[in-house]
PDB file of N, CA and C in Angstrom:
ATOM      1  N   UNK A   1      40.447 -27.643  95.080  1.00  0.00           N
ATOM      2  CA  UNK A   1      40.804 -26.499  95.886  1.00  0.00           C
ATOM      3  C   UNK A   1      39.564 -25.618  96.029  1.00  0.00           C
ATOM      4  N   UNK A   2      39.444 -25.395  97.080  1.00  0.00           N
ATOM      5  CA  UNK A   2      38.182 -24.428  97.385  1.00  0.00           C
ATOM      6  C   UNK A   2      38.523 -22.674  96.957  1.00  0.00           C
ATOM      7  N   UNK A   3      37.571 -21.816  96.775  1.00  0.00           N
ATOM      8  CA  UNK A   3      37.827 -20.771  96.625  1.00  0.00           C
ATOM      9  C   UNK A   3      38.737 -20.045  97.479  1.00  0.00           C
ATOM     10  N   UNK A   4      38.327 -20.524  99.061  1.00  0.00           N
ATOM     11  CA  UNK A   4      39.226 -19.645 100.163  1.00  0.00           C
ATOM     12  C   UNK A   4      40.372 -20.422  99.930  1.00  0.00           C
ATOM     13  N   UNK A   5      40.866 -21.061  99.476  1.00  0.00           N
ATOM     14  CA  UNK A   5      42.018 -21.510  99.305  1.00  0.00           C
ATOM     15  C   UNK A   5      42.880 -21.145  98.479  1.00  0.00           C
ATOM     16  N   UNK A   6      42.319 -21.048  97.055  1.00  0.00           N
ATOM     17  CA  UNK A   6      42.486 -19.811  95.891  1.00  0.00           C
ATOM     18  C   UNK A   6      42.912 -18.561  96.094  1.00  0.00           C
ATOM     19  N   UNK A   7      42.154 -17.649  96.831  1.00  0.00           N
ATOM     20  CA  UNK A   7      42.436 -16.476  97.448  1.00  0.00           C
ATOM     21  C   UNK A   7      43.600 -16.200  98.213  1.00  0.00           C
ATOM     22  N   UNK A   8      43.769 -17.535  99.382  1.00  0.00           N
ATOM     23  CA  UNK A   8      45.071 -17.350  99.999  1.00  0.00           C
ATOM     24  C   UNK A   8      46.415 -17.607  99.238  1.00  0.00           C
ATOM     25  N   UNK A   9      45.945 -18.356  98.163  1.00  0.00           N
ATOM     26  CA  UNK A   9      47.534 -18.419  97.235  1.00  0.00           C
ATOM     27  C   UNK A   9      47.477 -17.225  96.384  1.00  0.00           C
ATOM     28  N   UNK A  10      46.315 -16.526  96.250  1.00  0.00           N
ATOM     29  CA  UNK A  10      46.953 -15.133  95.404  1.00  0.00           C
ATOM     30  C   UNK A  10      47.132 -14.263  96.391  1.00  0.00           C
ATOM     31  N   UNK A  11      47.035 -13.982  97.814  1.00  0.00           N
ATOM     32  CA  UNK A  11      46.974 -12.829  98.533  1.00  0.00           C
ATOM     33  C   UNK A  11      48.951 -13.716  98.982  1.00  0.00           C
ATOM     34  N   UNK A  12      49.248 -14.839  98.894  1.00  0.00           N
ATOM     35  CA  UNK A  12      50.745 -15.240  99.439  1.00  0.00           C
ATOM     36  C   UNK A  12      51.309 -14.711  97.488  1.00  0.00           C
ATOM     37  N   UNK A  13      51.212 -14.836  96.779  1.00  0.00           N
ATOM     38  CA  UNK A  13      51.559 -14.901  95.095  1.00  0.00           C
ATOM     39  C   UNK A  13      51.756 -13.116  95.036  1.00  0.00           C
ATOM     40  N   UNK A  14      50.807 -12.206  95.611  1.00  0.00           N
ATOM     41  CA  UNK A  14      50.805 -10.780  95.741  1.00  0.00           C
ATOM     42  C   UNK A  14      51.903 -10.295  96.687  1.00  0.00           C
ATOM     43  N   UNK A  15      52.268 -10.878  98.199  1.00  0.00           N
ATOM     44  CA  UNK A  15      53.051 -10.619  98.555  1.00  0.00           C
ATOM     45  C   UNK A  15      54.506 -10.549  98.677  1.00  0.00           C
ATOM     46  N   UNK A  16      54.828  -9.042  98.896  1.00  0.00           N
ATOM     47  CA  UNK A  16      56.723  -8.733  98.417  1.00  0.00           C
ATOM     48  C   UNK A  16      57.286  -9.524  98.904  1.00  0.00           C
ATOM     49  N   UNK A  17      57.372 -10.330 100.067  1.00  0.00           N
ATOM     50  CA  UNK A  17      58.305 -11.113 100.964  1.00  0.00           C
ATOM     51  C   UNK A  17      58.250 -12.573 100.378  1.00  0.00           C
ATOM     52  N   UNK A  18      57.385 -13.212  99.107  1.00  0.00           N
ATOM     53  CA  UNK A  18      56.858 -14.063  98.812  1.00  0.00           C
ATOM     54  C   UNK A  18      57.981 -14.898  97.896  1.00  0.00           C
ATOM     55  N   UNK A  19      58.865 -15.901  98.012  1.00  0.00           N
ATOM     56  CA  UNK A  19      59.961 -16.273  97.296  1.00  0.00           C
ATOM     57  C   UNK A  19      59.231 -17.957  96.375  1.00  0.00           C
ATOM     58  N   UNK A  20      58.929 -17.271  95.306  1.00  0.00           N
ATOM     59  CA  UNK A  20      58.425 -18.299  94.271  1.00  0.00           C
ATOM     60  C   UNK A  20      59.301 -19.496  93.720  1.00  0.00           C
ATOM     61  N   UNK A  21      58.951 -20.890  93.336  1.00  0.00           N
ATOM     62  CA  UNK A  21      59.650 -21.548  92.976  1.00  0.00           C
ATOM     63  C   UNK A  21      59.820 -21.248  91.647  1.00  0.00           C
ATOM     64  N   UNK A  22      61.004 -21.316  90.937  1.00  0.00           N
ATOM     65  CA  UNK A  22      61.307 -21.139  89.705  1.00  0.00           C
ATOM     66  C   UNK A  22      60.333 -21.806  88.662  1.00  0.00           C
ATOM     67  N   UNK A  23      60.279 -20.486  87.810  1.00  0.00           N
ATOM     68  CA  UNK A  23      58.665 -21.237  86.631  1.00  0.00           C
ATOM     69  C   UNK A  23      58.457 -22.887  86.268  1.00  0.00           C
ATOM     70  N   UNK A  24      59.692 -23.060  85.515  1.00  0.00           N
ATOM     71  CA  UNK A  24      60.621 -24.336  84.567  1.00  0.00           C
ATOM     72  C   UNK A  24      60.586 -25.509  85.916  1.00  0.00           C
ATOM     73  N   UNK A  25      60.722 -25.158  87.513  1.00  0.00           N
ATOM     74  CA  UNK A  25      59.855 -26.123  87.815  1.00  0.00           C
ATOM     75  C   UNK A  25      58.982 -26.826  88.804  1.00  0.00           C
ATOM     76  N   UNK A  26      58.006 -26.024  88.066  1.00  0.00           N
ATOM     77  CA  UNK A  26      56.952 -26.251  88.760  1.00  0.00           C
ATOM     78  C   UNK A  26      56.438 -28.032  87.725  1.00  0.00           C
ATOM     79  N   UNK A  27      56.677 -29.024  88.204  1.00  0.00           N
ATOM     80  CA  UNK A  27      56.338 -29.769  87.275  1.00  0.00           C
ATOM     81  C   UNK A  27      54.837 -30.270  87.878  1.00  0.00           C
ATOM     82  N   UNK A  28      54.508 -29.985  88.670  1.00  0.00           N
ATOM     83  CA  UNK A  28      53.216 -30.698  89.077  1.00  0.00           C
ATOM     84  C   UNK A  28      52.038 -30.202  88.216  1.00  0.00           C
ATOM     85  N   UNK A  29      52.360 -29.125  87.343  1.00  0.00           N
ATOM     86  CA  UNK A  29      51.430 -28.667  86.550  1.00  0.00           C
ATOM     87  C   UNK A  29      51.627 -29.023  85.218  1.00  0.00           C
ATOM     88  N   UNK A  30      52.487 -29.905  85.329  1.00  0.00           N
ATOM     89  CA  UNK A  30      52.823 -30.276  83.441  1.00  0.00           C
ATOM     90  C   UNK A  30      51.425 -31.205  83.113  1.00  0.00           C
ATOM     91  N   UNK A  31      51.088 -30.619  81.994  1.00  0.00           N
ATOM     92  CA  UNK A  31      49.885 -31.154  81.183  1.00  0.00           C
ATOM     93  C   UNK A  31      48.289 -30.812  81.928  1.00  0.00           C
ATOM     94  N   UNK A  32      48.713 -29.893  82.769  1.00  0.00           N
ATOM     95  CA  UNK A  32      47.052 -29.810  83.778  1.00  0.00           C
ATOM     96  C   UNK A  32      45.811 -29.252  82.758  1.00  0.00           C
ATOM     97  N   UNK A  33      46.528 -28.354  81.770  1.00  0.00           N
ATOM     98  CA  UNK A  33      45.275 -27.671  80.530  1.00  0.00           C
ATOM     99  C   UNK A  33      45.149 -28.781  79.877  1.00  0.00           C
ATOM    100  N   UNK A  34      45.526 -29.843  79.439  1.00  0.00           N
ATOM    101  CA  UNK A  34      45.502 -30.503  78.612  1.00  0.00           C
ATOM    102  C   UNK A  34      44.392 -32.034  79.230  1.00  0.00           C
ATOM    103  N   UNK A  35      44.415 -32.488  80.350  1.00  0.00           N
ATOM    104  CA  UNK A  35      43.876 -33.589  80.546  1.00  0.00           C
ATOM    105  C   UNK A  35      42.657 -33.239  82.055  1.00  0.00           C
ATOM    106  N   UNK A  36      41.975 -34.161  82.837  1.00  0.00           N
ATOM    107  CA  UNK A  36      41.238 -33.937  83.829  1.00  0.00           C
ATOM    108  C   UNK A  36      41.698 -34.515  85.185  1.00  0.00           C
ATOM    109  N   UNK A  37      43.296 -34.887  85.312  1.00  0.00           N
ATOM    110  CA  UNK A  37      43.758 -35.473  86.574  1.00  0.00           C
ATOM    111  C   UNK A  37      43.684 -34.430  87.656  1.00  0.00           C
ATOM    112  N   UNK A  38      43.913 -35.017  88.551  1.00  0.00           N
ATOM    113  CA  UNK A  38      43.849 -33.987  89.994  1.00  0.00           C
ATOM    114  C   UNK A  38      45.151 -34.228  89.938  1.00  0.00           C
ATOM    115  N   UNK A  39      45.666 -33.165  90.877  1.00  0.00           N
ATOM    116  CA  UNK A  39      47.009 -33.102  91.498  1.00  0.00           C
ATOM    117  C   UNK A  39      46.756 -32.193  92.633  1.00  0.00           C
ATOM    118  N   UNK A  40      47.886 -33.017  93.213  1.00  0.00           N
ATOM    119  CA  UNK A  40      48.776 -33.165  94.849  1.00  0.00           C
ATOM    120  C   UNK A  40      49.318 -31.843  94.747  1.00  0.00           C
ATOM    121  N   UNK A  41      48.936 -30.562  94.995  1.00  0.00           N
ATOM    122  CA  UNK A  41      50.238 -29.663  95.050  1.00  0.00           C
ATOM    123  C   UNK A  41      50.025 -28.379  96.736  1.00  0.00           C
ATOM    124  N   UNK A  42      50.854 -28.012  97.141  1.00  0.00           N
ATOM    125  CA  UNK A  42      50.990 -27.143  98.116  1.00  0.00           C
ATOM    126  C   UNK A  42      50.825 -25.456  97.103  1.00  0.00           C
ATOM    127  N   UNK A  43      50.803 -24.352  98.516  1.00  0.00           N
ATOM    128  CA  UNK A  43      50.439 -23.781  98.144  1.00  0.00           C
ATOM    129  C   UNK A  43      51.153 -22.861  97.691  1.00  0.00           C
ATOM    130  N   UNK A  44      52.076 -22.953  98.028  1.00  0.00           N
ATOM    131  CA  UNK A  44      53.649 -22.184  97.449  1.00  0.00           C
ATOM    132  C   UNK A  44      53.523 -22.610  95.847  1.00  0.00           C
ATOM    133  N   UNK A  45      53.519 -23.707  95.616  1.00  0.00           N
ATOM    134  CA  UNK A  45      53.103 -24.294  94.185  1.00  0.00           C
ATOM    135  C   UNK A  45      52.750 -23.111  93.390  1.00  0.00           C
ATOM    136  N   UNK A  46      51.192 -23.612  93.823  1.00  0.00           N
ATOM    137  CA  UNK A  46      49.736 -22.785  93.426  1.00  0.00           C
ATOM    138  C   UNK A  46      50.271 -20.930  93.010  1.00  0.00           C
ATOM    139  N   UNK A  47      50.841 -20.412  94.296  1.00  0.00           N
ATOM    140  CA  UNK A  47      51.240 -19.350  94.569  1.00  0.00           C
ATOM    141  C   UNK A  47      52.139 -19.272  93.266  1.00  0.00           C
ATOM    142  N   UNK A  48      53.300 -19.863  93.011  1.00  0.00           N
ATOM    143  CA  UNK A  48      54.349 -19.593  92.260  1.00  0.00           C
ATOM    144  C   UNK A  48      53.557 -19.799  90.859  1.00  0.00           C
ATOM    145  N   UNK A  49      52.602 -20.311  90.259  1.00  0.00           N
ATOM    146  CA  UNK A  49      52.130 -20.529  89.169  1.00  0.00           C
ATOM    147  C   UNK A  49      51.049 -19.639  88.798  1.00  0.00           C
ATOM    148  N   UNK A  50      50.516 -18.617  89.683  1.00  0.00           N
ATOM    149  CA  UNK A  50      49.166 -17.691  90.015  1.00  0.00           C
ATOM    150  C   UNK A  50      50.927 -16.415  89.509  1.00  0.00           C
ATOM    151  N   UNK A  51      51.893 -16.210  90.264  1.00  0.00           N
ATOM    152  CA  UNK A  51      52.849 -15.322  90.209  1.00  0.00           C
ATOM    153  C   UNK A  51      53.096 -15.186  88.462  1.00  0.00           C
ATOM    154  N   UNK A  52      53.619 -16.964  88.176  1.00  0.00           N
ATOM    155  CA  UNK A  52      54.206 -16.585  86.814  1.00  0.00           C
ATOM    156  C   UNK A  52      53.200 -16.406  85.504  1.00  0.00           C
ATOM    157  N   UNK A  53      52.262 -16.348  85.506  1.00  0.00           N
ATOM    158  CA  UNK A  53      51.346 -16.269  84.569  1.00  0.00           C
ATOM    159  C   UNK A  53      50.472 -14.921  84.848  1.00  0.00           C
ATOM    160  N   UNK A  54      50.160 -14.153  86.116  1.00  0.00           N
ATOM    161  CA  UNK A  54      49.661 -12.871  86.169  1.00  0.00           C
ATOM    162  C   UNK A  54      50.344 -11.761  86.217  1.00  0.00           C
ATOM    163  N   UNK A  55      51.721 -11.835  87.088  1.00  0.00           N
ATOM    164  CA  UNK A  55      52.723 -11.092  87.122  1.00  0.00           C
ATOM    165  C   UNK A  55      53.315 -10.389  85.888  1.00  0.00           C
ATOM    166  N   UNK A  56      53.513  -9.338  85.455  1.00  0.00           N
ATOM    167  CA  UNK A  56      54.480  -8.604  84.240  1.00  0.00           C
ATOM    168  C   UNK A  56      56.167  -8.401  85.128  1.00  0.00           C
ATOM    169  N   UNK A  57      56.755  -8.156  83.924  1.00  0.00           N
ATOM    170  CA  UNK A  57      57.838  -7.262  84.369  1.00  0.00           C
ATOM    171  C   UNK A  57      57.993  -5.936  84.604  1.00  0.00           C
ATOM    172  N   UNK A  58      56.921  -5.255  84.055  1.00  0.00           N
ATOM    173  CA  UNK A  58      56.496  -3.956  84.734  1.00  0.00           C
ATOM    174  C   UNK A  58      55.714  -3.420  86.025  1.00  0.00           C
ATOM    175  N   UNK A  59      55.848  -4.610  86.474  1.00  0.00           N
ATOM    176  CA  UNK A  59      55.282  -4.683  88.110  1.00  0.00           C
ATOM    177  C   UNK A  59      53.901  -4.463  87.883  1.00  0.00           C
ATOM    178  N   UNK A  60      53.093  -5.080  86.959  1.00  0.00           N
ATOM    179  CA  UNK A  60      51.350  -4.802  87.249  1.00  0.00           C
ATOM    180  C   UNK A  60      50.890  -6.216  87.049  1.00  0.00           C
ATOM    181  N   UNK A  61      49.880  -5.952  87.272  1.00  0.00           N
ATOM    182  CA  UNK A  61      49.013  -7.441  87.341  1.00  0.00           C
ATOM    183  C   UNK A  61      48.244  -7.912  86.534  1.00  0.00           C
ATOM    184  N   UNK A  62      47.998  -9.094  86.002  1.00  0.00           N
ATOM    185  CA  UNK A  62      47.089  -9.047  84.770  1.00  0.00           C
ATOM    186  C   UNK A  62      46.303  -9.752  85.667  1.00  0.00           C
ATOM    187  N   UNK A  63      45.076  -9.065  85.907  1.00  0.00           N
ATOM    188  CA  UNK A  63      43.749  -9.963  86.762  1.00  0.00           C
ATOM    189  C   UNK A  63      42.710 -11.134  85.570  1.00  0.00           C
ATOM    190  N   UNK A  64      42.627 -10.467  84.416  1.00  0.00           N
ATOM    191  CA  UNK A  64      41.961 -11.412  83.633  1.00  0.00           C
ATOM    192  C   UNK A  64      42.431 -12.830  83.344  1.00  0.00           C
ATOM    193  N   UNK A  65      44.146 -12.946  83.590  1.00  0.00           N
ATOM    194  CA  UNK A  65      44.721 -14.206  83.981  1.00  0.00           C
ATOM    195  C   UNK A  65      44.629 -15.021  84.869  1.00  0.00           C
ATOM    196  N   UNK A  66      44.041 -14.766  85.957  1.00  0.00           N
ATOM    197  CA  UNK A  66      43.801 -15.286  87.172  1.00  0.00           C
ATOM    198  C   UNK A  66      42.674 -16.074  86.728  1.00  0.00           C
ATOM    199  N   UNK A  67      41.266 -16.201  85.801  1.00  0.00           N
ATOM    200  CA  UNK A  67      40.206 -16.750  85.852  1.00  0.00           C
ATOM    201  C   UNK A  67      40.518 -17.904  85.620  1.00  0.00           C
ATOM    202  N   UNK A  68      41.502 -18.346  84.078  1.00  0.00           N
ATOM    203  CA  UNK A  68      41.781 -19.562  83.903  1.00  0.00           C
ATOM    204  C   UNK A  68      42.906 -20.510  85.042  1.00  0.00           C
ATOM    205  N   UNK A  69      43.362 -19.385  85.417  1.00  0.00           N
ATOM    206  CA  UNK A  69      43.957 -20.625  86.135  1.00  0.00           C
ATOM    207  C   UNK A  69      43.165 -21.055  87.613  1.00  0.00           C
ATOM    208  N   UNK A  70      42.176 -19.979  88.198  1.00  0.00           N
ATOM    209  CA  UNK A  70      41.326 -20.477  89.131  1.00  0.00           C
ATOM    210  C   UNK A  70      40.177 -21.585  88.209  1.00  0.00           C
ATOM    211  N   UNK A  71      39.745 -22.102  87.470  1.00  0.00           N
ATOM    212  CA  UNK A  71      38.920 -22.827  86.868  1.00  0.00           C
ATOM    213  C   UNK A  71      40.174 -24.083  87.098  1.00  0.00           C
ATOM    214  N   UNK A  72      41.075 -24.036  86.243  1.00  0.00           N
ATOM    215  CA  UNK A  72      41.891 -25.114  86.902  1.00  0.00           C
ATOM    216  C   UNK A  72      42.693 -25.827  87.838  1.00  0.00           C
ATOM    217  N   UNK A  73      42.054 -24.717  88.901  1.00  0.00           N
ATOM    218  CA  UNK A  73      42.798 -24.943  90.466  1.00  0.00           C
ATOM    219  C   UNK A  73      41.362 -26.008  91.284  1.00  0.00           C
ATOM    220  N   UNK A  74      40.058 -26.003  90.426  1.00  0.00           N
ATOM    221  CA  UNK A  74      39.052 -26.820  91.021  1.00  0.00           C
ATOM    222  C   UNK A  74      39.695 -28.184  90.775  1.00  0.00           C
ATOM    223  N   UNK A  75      41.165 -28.587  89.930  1.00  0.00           N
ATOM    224  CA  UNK A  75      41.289 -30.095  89.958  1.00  0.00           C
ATOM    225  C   UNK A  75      42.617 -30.192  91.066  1.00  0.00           C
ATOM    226  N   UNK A  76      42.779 -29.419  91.746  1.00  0.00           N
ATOM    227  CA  UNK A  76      43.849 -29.528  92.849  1.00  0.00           C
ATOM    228  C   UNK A  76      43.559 -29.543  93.889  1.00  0.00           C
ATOM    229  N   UNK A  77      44.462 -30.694  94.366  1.00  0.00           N
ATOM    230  CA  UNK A  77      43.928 -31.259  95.787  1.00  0.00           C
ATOM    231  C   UNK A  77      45.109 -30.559  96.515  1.00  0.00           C
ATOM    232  N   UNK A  78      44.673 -29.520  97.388  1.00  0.00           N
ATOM    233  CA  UNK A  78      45.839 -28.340  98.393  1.00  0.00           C
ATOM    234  C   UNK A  78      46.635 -29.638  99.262  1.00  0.00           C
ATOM    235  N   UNK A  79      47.709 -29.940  99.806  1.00  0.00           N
ATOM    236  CA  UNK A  79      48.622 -30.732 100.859  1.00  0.00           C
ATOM    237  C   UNK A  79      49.538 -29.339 101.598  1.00  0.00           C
ATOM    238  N   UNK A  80      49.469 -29.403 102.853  1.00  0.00           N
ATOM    239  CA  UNK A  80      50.810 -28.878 103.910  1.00  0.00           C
ATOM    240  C   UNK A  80      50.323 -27.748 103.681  1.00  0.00           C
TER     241      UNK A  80
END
């Protein structure tokens, strides 16, 4: 995934109108910290997984969360 590609799943992941897939399943990311495969995922994906890991329940953002998961968005190949 390229950077501008990155950006557009957190600027869709930031937006109110933005309806995320449920955390539990997102399975295209099972084991992605753990090994060096690429994966197939769209950007709603990307988006919903940038949401559940930066997002609080106090409506703020944790930006220092965003680094690791952009380092592991270089093994995703964007589709649709």
């Amino acid at each position: 995934m390229k950077r501008q590609d990155w950006l557009k799943c957190v600027k869709l992941a930031r937006s109110s109108d933005f309806e995320p897939i449920p955390y539990l399943e997102l399975r295209a990311f099972d084991g992605c910290a753990l090994d060096n495969k690429r994966r197939t995922v769209t950007m709603r994906e990307v988006a919903s997984l940038i949401l559940g890991h930066c997002a609080t329940f106090g409506g703020t953002w944790l930006h220092n969360e965003e680094e690791p998961l952009e380092a592991l968005s270089k093994r995703f190949d964007l589709v649709g």
